[in-house]
N, C-alpha and C. Protein backbone atom coordinates (compact mmCIF):
# COMPACT_ATOMS: atom_id res chain seq x y z
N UNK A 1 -21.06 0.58 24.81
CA UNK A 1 -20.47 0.63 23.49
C UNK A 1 -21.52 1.11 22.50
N UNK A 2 -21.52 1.70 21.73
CA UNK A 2 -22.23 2.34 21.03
C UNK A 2 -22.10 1.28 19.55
N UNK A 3 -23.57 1.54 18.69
CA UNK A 3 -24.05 0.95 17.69
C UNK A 3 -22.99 0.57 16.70
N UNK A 4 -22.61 1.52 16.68
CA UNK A 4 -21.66 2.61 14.98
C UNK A 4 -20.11 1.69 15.46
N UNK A 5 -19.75 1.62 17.08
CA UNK A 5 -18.56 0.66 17.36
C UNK A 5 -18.78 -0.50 16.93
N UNK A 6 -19.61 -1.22 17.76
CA UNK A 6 -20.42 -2.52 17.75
C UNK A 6 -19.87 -3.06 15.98
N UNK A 7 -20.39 -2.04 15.46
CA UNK A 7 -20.18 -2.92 13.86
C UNK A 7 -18.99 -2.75 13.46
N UNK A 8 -18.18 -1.74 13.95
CA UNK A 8 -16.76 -1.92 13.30
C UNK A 8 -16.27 -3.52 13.88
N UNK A 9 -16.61 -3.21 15.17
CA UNK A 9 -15.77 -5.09 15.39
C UNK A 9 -15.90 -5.69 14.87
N UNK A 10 -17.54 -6.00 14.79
CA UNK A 10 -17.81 -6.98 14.18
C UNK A 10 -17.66 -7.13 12.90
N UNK A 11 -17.39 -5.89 11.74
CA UNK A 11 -16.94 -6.25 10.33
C UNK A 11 -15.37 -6.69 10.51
N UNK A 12 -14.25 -6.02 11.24
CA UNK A 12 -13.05 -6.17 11.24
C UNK A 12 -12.81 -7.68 11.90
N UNK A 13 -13.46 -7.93 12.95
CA UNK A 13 -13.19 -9.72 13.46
C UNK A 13 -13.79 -11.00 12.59
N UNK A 14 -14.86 -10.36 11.72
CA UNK A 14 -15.49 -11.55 10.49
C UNK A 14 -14.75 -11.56 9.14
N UNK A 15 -14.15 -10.13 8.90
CA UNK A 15 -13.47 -9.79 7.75
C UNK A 15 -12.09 -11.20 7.92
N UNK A 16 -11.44 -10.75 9.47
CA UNK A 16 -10.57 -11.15 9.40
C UNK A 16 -10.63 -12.62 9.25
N UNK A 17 -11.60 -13.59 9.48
CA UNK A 17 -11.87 -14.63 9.77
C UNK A 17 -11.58 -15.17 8.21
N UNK A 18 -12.42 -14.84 7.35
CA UNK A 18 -12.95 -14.53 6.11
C UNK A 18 -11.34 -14.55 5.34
N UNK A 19 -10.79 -13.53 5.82
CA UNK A 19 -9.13 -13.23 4.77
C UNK A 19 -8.48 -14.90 5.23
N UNK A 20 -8.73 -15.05 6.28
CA UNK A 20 -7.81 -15.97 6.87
C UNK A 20 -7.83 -17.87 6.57
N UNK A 21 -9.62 -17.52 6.32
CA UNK A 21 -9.81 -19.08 6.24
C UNK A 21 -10.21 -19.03 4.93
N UNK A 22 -10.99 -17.98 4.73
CA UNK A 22 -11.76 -18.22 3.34
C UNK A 22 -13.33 -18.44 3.50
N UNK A 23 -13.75 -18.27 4.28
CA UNK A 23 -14.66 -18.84 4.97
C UNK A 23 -15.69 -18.26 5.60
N UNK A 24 -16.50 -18.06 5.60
CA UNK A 24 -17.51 -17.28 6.48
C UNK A 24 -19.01 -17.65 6.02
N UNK A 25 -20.33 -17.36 7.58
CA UNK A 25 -21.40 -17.41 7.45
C UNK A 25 -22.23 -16.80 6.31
N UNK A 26 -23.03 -18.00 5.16
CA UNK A 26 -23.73 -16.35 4.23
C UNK A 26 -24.36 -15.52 4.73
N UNK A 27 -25.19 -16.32 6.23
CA UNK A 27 -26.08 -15.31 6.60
C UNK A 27 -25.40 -14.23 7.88
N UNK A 28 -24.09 -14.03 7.46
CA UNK A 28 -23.48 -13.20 8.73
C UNK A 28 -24.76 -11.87 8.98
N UNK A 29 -25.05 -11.06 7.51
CA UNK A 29 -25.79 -9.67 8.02
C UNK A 29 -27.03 -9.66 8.21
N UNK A 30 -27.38 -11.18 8.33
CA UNK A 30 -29.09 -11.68 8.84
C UNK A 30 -29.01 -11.66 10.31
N UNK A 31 -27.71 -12.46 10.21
CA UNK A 31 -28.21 -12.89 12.11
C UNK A 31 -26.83 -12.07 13.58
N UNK A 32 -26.49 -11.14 12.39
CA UNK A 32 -25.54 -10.06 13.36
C UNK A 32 -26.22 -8.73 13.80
N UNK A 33 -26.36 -8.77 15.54
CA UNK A 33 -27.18 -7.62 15.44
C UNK A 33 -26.73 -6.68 15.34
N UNK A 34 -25.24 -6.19 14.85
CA UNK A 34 -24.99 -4.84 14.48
C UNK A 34 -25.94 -4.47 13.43
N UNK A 35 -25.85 -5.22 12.36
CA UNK A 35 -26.74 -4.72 11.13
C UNK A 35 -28.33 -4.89 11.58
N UNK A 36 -28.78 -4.75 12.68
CA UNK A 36 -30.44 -5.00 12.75
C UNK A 36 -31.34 -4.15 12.45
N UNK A 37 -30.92 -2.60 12.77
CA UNK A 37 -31.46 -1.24 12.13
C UNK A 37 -31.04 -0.97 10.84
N UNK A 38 -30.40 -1.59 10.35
CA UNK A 38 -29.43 -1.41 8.94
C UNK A 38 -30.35 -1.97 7.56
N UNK A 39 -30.40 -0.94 6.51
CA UNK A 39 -31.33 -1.34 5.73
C UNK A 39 -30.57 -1.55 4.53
N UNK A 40 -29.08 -1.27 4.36
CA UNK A 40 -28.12 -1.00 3.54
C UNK A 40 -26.75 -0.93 4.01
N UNK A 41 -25.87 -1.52 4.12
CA UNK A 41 -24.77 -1.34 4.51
C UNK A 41 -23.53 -2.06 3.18
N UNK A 42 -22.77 -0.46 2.46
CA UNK A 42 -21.84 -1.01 1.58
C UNK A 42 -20.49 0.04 1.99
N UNK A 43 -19.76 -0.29 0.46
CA UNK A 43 -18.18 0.31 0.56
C UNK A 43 -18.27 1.07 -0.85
N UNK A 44 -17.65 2.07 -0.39
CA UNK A 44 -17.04 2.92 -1.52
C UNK A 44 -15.75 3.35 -1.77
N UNK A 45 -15.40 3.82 -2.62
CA UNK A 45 -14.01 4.50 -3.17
C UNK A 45 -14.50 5.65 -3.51
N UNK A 46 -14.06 6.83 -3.95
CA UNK A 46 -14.53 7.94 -4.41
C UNK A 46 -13.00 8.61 -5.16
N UNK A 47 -13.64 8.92 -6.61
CA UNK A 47 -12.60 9.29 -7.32
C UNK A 47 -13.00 10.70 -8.24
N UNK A 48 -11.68 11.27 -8.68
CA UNK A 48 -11.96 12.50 -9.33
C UNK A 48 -11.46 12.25 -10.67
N UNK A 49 -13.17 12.92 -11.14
CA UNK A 49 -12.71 13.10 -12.77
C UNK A 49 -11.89 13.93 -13.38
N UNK A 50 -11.40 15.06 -12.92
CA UNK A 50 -10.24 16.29 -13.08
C UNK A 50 -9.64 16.79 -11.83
N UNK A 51 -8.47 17.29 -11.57
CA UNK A 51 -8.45 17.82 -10.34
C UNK A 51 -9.15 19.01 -9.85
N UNK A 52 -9.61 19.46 -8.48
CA UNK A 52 -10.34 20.25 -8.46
C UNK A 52 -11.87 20.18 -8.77
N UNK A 53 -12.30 19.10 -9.02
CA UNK A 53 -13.77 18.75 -8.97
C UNK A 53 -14.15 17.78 -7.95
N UNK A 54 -15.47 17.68 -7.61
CA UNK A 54 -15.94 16.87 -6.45
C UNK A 54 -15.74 15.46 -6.99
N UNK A 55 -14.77 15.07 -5.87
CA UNK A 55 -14.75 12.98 -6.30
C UNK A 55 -16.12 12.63 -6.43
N UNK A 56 -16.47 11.38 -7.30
CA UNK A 56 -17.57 10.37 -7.47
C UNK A 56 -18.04 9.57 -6.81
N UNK A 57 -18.90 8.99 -5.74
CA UNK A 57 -18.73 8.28 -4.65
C UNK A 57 -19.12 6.74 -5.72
N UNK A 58 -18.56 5.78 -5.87
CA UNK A 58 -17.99 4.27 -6.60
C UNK A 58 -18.49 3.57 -5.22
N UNK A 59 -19.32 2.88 -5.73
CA UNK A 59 -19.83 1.69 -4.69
C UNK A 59 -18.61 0.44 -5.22
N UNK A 60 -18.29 0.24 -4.27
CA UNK A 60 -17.30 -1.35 -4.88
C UNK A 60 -17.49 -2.40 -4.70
N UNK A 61 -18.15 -3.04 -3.16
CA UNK A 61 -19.22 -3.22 -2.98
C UNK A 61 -20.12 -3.27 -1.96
N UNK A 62 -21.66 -4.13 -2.23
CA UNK A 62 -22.92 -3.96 -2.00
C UNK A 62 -23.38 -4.55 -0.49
N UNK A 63 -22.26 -5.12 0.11
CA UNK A 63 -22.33 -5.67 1.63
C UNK A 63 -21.39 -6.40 2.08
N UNK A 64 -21.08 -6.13 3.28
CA UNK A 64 -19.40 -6.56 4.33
C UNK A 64 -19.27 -7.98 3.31
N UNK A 65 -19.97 -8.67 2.81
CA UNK A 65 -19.59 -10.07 3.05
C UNK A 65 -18.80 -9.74 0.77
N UNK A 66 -19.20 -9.12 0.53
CA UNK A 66 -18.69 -8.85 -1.11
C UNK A 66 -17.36 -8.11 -0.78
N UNK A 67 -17.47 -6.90 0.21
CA UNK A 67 -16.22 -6.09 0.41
C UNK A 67 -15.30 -7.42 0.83
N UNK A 68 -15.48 -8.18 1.85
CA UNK A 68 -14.49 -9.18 2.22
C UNK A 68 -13.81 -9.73 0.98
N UNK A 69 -14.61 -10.62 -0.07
CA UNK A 69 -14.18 -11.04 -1.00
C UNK A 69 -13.64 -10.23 -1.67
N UNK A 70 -13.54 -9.26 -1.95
CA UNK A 70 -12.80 -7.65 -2.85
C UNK A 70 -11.66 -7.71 -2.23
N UNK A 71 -11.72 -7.65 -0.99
CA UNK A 71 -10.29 -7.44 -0.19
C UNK A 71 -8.99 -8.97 -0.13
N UNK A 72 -10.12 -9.76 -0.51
CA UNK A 72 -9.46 -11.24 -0.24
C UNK A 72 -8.22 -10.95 -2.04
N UNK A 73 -9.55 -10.54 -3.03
CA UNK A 73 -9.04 -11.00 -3.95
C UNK A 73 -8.04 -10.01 -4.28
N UNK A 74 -7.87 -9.01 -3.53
CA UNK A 74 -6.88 -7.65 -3.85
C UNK A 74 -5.44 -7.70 -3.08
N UNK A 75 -5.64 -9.06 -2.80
CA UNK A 75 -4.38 -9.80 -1.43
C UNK A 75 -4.45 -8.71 -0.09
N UNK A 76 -4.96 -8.53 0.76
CA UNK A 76 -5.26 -7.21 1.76
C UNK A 76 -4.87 -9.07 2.50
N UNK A 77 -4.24 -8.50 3.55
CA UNK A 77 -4.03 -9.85 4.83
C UNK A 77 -4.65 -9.89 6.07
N UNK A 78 -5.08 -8.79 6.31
CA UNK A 78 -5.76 -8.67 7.77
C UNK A 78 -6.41 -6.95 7.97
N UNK A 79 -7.57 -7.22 8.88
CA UNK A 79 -8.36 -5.88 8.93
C UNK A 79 -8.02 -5.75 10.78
N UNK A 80 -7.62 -4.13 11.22
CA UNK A 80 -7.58 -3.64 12.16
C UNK A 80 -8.44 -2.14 12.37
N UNK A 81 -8.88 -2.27 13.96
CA UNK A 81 -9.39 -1.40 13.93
C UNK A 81 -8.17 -0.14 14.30
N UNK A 82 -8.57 1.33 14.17
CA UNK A 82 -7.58 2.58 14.46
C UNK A 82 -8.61 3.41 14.43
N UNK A 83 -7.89 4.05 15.82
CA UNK A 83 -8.65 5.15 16.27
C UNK A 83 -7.42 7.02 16.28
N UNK A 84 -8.32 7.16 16.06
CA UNK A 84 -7.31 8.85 15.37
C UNK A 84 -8.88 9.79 16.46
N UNK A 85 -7.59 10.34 17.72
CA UNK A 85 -8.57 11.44 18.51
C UNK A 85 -8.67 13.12 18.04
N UNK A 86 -9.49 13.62 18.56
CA UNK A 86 -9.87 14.85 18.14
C UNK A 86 -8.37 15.42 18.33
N UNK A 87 -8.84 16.77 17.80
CA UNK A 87 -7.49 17.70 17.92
C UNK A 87 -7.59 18.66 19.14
N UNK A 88 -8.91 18.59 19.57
CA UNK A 88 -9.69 19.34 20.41
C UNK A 88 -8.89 19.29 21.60
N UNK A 89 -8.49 20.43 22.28
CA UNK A 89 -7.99 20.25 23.43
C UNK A 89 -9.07 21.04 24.45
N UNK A 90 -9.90 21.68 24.05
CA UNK A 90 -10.67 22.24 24.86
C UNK A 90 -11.53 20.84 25.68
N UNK A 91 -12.13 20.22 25.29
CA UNK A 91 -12.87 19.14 25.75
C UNK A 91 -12.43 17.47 25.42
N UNK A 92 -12.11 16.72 26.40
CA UNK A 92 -11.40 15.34 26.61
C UNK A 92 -12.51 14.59 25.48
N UNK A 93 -11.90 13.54 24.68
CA UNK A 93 -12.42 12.53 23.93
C UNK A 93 -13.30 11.69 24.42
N UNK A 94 -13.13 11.24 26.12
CA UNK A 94 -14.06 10.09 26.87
C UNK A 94 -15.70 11.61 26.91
N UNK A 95 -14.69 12.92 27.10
CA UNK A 95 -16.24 13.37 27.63
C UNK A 95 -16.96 13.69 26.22
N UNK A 96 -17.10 13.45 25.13
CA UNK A 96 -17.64 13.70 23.86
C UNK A 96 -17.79 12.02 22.96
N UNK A 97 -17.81 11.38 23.74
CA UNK A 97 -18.12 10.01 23.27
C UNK A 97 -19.24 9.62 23.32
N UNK A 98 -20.09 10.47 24.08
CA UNK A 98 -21.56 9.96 24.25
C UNK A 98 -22.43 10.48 23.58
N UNK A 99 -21.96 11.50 22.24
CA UNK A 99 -22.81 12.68 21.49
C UNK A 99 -22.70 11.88 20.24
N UNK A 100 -23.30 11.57 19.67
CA UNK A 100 -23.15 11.34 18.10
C UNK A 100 -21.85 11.70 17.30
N UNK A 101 -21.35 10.99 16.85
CA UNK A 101 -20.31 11.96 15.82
C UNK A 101 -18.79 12.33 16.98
N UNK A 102 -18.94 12.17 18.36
CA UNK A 102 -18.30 12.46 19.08
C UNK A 102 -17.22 11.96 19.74
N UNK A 103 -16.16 12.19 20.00
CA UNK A 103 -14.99 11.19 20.62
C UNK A 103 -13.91 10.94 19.39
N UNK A 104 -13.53 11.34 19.38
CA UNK A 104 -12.46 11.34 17.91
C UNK A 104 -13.22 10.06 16.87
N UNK A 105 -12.36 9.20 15.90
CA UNK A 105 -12.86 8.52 14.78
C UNK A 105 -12.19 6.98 14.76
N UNK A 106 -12.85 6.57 14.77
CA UNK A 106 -12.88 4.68 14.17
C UNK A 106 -12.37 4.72 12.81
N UNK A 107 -11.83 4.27 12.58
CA UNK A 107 -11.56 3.66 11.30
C UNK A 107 -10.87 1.79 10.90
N UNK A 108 -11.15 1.35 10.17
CA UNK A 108 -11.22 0.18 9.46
C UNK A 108 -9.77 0.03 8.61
N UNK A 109 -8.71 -0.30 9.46
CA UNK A 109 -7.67 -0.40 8.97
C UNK A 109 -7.27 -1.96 7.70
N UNK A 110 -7.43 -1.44 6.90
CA UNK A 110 -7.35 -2.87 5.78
C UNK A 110 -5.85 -3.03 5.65
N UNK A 111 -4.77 -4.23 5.75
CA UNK A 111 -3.60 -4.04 5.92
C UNK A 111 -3.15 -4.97 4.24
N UNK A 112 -2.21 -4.39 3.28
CA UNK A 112 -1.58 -4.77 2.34
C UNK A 112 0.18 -4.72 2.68
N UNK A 113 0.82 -6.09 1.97
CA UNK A 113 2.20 -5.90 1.82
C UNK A 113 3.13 -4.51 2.26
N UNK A 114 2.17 -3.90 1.47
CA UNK A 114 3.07 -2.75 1.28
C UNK A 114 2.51 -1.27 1.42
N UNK A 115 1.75 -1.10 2.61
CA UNK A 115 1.15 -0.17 3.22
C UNK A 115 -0.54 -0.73 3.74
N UNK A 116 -1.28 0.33 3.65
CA UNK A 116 -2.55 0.25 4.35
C UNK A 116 -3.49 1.18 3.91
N UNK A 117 -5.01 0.63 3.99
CA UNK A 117 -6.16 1.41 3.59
C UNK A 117 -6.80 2.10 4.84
N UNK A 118 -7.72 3.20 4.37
CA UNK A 118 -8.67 3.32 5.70
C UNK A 118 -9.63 3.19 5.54
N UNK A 119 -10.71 2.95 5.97
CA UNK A 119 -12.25 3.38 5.97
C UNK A 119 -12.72 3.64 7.44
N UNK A 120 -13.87 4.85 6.66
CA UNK A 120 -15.10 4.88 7.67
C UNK A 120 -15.81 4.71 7.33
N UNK A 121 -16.89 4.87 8.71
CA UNK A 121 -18.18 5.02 8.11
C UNK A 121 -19.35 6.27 8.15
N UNK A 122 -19.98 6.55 7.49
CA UNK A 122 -21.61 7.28 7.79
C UNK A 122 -22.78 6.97 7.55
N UNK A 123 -23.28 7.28 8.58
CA UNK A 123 -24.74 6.70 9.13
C UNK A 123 -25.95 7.56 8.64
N UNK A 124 -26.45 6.99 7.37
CA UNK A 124 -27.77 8.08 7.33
C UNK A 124 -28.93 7.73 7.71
N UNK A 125 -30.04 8.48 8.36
CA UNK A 125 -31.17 7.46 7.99
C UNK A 125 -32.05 8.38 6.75
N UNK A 126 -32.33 6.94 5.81
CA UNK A 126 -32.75 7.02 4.84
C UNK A 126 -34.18 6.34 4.52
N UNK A 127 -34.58 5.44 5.87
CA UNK A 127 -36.17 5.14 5.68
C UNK A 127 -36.49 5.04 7.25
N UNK A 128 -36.78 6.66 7.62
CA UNK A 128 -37.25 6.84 8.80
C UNK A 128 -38.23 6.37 9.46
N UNK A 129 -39.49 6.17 8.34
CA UNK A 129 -40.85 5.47 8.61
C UNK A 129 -40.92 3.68 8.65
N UNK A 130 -39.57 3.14 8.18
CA UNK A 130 -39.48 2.12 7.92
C UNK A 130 -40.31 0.83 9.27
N UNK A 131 -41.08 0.33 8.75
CA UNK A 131 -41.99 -0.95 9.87
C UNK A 131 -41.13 -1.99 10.34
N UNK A 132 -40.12 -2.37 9.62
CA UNK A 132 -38.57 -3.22 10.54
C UNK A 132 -37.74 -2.36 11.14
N UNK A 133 -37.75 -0.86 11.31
CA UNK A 133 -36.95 -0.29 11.89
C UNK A 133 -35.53 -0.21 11.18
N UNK A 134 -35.66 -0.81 10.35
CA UNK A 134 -34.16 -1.06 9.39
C UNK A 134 -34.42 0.71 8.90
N UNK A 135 -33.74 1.50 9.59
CA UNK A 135 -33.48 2.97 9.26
C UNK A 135 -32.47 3.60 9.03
N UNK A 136 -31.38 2.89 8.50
CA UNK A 136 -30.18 3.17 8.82
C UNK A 136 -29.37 3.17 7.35
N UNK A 137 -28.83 3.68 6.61
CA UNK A 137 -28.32 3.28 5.38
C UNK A 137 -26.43 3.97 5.90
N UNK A 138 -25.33 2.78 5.74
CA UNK A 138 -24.16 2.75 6.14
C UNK A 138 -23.64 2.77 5.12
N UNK A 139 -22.61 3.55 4.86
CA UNK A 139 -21.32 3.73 3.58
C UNK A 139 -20.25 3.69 4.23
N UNK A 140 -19.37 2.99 3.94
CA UNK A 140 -18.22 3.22 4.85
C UNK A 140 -17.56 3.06 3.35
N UNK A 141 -16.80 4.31 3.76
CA UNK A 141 -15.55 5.21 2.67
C UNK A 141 -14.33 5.04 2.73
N UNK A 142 -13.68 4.68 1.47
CA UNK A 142 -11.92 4.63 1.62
C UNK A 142 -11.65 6.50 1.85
N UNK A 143 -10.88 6.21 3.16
CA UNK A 143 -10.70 8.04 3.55
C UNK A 143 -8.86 7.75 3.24
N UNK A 144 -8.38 7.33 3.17
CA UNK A 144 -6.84 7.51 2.99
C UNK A 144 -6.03 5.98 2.75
């Protein structure tokens, strides 16, 4: 299972815990080793100031355990994961799963009354030299 999976579970099975009880570890992104290379991990929205100009990337917020509470307080009832495969017919999804970026897309299904959110995520590294190895800076984006 790869890194970039690893943490979708684990945000979507704590999220859900979280919507459900109310409840959760403070130190979930201390002692979860998805986040162990992770030097930053938040949520955004991205919006446009006119049509036809580049959306704004809007931090909403600053780590899984604030996004939870955002989602709690926005009534969202439960988080699923969804997977959407390539369009690619030249090359199978299992055989491009092992490349970065590869195997169609994860997404972070947030579920409301009356439809549904998505997110992903992207992985930059943003402190390559870093001495904890925490090299990793995660945005995961409302895509639809």
């Amino acid at each position: 299972m790869t890194g970039i999976l690893a943490q979708l579970i684990s945000i979507t099975s704590h999220g859900n815990h979280l919507l459900t009880t109310g409840d959760l570890n403070v130190d979930y992104e201390k002692e979860n080793s998805t986040f162990q290379f992770c030097n930053r991990v938040d949520f955004r929205d991205f919006k446009r100031t006119f049509p036809f100009t580049k959306p704004k990337e809007i931090v909403i917020a600053e780590s899984p355990i604030k996004w939870f509470h955002f989602l709690k307080k926005q009534n969202y009832s439960r988080l699923r994961l969804y997977y959407q495969d390539t369009d690619d017919s030249t090359v199978s999804d299992h055989k491009l799963a092992g490349f970065v970026g590869g195997g169609g897309t994860w997404y972070i299904e947030a579920v409301k009354d009356k439809g549904s959110d998505y997110w992903t995520s992207r992985w930059d590294v943003t402190k390559p030299d870093s001495p904890d190895n925490k090299i990793w800076t995660v945005g995961y984006g409302l895509t639809a």
